[in-house]
N, C-alpha and C. Protein backbone atom coordinates (compact mmCIF):
# COMPACT_ATOMS: atom_id res chain seq x y z
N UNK A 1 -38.69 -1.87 79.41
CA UNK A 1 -37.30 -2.07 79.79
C UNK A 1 -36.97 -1.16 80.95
N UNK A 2 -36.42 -1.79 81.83
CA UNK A 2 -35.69 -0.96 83.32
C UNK A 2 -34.99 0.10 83.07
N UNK A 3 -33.53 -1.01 82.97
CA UNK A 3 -32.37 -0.35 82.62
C UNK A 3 -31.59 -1.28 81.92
N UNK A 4 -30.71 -0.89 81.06
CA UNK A 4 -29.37 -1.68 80.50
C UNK A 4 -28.08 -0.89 80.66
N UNK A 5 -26.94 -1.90 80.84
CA UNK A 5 -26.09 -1.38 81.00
C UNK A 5 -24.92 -0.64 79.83
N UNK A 6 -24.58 0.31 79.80
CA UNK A 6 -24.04 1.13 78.88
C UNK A 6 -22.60 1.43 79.48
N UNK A 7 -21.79 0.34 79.34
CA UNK A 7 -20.36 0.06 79.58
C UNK A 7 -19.63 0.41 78.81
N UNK A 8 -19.53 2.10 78.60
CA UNK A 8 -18.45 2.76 77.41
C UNK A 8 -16.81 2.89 77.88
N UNK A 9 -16.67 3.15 79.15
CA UNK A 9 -15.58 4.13 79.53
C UNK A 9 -14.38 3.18 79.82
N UNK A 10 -14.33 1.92 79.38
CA UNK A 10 -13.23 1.25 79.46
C UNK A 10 -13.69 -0.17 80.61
N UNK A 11 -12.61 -0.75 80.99
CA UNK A 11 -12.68 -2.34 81.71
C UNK A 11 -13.29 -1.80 83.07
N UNK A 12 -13.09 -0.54 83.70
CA UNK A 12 -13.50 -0.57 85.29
C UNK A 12 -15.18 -0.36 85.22
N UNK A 13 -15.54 0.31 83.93
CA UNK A 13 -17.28 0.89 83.72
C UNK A 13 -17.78 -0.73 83.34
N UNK A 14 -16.91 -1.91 82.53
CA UNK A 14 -17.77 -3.15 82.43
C UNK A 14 -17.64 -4.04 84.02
N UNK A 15 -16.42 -3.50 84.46
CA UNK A 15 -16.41 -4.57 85.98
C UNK A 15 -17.64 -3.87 86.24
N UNK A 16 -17.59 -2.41 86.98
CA UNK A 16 -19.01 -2.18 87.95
C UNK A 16 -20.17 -2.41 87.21
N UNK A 17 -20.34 -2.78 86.13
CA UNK A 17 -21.77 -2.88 85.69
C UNK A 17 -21.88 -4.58 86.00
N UNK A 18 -20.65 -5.28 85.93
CA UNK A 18 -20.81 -6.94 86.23
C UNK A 18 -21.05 -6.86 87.54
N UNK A 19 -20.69 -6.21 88.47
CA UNK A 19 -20.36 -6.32 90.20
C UNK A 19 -21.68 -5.39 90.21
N UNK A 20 -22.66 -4.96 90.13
CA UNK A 20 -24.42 -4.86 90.58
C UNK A 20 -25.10 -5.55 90.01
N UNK A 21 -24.05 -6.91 88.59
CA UNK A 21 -25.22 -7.75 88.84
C UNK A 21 -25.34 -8.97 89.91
N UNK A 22 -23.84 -8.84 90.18
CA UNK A 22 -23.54 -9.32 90.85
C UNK A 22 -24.02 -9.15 92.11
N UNK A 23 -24.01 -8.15 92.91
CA UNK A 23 -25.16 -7.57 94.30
C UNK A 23 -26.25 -7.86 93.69
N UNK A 24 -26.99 -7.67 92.71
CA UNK A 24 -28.31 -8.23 92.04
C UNK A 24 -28.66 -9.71 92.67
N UNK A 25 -28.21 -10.47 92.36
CA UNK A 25 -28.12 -11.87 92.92
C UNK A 25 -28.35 -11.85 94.16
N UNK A 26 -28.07 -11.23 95.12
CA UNK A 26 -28.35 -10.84 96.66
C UNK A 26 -29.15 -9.88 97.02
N UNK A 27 -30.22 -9.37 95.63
CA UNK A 27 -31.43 -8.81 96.10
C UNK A 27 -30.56 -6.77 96.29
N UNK A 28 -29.54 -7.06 96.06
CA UNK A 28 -28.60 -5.73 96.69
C UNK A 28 -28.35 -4.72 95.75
N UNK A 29 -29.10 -5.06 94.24
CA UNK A 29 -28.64 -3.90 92.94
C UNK A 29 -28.62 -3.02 92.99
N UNK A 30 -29.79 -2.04 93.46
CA UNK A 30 -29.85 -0.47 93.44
C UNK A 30 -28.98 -0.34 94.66
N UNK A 31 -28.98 -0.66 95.91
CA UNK A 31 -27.84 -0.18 97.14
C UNK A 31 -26.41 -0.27 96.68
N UNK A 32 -26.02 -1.50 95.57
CA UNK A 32 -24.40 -1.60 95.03
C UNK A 32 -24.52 -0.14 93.95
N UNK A 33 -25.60 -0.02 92.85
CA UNK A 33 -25.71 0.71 92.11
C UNK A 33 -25.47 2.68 92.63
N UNK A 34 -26.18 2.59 93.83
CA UNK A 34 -25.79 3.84 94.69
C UNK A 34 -24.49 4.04 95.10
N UNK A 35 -23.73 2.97 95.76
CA UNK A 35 -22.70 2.77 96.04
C UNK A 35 -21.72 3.06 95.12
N UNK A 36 -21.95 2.81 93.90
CA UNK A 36 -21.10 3.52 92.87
C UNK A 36 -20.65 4.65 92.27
N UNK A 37 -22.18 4.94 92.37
CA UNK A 37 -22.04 6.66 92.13
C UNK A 37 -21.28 7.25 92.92
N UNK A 38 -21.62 7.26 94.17
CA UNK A 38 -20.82 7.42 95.69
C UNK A 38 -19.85 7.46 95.33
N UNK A 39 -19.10 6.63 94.88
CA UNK A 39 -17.86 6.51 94.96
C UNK A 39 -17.17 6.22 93.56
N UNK A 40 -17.76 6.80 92.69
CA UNK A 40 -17.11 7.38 91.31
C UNK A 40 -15.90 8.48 91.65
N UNK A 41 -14.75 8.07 90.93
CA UNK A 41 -13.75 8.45 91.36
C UNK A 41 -12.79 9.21 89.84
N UNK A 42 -13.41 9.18 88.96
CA UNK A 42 -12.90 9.43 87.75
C UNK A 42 -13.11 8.09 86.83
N UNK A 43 -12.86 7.86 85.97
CA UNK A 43 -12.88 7.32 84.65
C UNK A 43 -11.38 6.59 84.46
N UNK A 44 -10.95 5.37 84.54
CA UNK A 44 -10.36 4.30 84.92
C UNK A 44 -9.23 4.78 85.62
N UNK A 45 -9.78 5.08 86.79
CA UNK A 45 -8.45 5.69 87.54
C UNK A 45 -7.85 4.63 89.06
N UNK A 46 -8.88 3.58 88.54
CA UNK A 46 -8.87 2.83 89.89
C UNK A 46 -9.94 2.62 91.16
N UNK A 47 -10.58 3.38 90.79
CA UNK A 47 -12.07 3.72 91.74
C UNK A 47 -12.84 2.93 91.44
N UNK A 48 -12.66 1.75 90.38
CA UNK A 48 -13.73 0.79 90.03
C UNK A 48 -12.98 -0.59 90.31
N UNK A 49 -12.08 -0.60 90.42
CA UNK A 49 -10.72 -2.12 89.92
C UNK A 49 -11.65 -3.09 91.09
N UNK A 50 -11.21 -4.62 90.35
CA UNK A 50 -12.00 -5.19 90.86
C UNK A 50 -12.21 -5.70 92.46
N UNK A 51 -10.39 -4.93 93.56
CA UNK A 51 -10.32 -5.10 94.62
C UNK A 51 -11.23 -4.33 95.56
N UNK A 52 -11.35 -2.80 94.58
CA UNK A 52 -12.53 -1.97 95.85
C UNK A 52 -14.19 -2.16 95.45
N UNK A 53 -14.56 -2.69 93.88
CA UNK A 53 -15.55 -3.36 93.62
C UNK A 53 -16.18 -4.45 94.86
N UNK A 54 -15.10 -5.50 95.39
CA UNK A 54 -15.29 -6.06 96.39
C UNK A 54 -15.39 -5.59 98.03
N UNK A 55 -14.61 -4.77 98.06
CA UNK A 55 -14.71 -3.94 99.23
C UNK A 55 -16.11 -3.17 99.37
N UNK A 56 -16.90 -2.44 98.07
CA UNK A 56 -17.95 -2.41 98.57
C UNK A 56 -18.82 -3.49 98.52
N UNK A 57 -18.90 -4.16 98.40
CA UNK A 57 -19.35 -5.45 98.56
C UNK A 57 -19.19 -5.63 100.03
N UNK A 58 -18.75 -6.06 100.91
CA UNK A 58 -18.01 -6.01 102.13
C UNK A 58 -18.71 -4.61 102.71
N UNK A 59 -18.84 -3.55 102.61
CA UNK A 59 -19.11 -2.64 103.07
C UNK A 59 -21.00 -2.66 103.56
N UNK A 60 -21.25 -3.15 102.26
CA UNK A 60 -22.95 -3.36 101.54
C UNK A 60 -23.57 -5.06 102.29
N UNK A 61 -22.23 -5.58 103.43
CA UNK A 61 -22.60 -6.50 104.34
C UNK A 61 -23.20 -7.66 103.42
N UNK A 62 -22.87 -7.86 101.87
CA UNK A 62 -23.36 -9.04 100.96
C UNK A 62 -22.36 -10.11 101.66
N UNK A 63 -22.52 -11.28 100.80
CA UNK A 63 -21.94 -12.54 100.96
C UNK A 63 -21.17 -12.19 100.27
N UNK A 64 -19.65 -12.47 101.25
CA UNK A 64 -18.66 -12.27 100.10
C UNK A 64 -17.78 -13.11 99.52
N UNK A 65 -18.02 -13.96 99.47
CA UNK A 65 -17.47 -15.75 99.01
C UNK A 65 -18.33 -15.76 97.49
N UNK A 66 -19.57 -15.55 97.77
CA UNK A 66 -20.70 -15.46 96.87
C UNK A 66 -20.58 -14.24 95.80
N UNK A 67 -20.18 -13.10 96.11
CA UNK A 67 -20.14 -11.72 95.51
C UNK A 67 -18.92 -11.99 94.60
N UNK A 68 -17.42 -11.95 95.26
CA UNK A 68 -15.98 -12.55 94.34
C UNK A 68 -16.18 -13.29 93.41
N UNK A 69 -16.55 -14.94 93.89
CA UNK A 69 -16.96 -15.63 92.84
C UNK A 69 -17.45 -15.33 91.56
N UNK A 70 -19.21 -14.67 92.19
CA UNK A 70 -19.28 -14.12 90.61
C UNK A 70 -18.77 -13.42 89.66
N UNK A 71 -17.94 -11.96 90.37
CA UNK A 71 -17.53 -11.38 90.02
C UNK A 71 -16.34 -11.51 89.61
N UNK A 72 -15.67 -12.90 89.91
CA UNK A 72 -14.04 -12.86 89.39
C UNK A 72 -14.67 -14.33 87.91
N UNK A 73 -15.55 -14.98 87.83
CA UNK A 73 -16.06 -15.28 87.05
C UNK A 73 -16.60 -14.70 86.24
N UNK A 74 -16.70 -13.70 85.74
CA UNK A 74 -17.25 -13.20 84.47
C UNK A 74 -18.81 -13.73 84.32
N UNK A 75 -19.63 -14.20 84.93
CA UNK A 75 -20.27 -14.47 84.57
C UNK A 75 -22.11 -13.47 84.07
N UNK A 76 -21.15 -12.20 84.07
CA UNK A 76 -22.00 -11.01 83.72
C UNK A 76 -21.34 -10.69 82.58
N UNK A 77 -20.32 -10.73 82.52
CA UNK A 77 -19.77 -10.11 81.04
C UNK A 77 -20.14 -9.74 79.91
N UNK A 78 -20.93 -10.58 79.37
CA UNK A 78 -21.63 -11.23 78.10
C UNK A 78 -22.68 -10.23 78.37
N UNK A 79 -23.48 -10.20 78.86
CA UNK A 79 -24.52 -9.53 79.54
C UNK A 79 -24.46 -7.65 79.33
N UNK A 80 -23.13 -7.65 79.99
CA UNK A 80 -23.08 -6.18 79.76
C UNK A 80 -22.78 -5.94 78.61
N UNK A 81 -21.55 -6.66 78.06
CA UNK A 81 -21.12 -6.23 76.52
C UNK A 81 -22.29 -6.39 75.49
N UNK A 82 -23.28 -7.16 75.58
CA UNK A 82 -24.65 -7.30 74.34
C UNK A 82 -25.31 -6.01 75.02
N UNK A 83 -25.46 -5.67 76.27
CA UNK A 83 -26.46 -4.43 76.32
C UNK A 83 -25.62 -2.62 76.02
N UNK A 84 -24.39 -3.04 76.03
CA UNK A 84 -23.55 -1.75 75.62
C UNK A 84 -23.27 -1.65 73.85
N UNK A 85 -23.34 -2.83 73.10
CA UNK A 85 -23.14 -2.51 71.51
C UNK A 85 -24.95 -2.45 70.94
N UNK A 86 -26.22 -3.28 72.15
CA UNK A 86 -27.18 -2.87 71.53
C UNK A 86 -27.53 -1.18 72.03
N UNK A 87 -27.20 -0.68 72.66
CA UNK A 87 -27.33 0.81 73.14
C UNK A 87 -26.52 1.35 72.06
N UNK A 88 -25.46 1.40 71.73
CA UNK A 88 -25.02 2.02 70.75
C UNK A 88 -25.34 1.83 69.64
N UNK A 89 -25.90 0.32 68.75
CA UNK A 89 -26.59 0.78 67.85
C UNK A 89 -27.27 1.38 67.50
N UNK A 90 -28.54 1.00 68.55
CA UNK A 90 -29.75 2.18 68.71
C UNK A 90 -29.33 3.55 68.89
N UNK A 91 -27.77 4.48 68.90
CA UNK A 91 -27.46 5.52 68.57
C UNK A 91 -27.06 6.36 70.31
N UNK A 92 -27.32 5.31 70.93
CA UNK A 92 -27.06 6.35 72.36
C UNK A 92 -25.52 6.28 72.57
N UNK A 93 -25.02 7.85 72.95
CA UNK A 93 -24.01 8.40 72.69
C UNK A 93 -23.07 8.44 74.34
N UNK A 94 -24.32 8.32 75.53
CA UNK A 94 -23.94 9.41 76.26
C UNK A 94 -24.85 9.05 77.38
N UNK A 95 -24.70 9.25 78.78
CA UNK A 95 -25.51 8.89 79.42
C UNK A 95 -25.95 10.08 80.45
N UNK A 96 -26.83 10.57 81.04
CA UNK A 96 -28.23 9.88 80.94
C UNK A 96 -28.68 9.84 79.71
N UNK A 97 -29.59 8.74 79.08
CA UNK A 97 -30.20 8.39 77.69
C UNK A 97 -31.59 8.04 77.84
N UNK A 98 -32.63 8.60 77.61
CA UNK A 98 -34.04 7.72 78.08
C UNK A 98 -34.52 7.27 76.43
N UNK A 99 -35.11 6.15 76.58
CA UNK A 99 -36.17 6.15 75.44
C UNK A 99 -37.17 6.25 75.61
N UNK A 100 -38.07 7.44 74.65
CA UNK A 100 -39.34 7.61 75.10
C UNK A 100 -40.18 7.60 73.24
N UNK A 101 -41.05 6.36 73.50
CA UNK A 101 -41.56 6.14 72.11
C UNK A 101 -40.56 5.75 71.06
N UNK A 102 -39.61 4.75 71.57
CA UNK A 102 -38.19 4.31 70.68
C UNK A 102 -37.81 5.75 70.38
N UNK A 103 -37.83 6.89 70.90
CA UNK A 103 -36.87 7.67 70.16
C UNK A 103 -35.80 8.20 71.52
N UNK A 104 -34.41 7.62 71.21
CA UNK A 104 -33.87 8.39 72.22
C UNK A 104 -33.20 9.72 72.52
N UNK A 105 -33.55 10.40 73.68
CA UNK A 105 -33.46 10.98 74.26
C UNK A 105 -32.07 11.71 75.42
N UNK A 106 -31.28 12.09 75.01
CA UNK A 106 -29.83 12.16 75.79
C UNK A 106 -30.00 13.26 76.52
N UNK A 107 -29.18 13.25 77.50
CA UNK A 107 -28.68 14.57 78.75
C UNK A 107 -30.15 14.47 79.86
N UNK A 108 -29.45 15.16 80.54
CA UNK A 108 -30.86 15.48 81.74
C UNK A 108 -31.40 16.84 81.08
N UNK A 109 -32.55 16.63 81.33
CA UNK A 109 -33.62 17.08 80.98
C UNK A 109 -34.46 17.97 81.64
N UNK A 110 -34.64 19.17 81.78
CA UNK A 110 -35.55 19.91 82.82
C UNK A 110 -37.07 19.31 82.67
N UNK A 111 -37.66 19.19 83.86
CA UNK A 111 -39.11 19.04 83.79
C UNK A 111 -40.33 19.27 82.64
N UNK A 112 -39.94 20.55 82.53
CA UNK A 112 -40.75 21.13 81.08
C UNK A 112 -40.80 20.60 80.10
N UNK A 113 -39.34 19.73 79.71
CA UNK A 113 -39.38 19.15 78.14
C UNK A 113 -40.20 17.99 78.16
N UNK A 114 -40.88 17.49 79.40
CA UNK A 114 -42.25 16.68 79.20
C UNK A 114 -43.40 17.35 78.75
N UNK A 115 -43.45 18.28 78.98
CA UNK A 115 -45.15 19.27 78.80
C UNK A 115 -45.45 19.73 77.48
């Protein structure tokens, strides 16, 4: 497994996780996914809403007829919400989360706690 999305922090953490799959579709996931971090702004304060979601979109030079659409369609929704209640069953609290040997693993981690 890559990654799944772990959409805890309210409606703006499930839009941006729908809007990189959305850049996904245009080959653009990890550059929208950077783009977010970037521009994490607090925890539903508006830094995610679905007008500047599109703006980076626009910024990230995607199709943006193509990008809205999906993204004002829901058609990630489903998607994120099954990979955010199966992350929490499996007990992850908190992110960063790795699984290593099904057992997970929370917080960043110094180098050493591999050795």
């Amino acid at each position: 497994m890559g990654y799944a999305h772990f959409a805890f922090l309210g409606p703006e953490s499930s839009w941006a996780a729908e809007a990189s799959e959305c850049a996904g579709e245009q080959n653009a996931f990890w550059e929208y996914h950077d783009k977010l971090f970037a521009s994490h702004g607090g925890e539903n304060k508006g830094a995610f809403n679905k007008d500047k979601l599109k703006q980076f979109a626009v910024e990230l030079k995607l199709n943006s007829a193509a990008f809205n659409g999906c993204l004002d369609s829901g058609k990630y929704a489903a998607l994120v919400a099954a990979d955010t209640v199966a992350l929490q069953t499996f007990g992850v609290q908190s992110t960063p989360t790795f699984v290593v040997n099904g057992r997970p693993i929370a917080g960043a981690l110094p180098f050493d706690f591999a050795r």
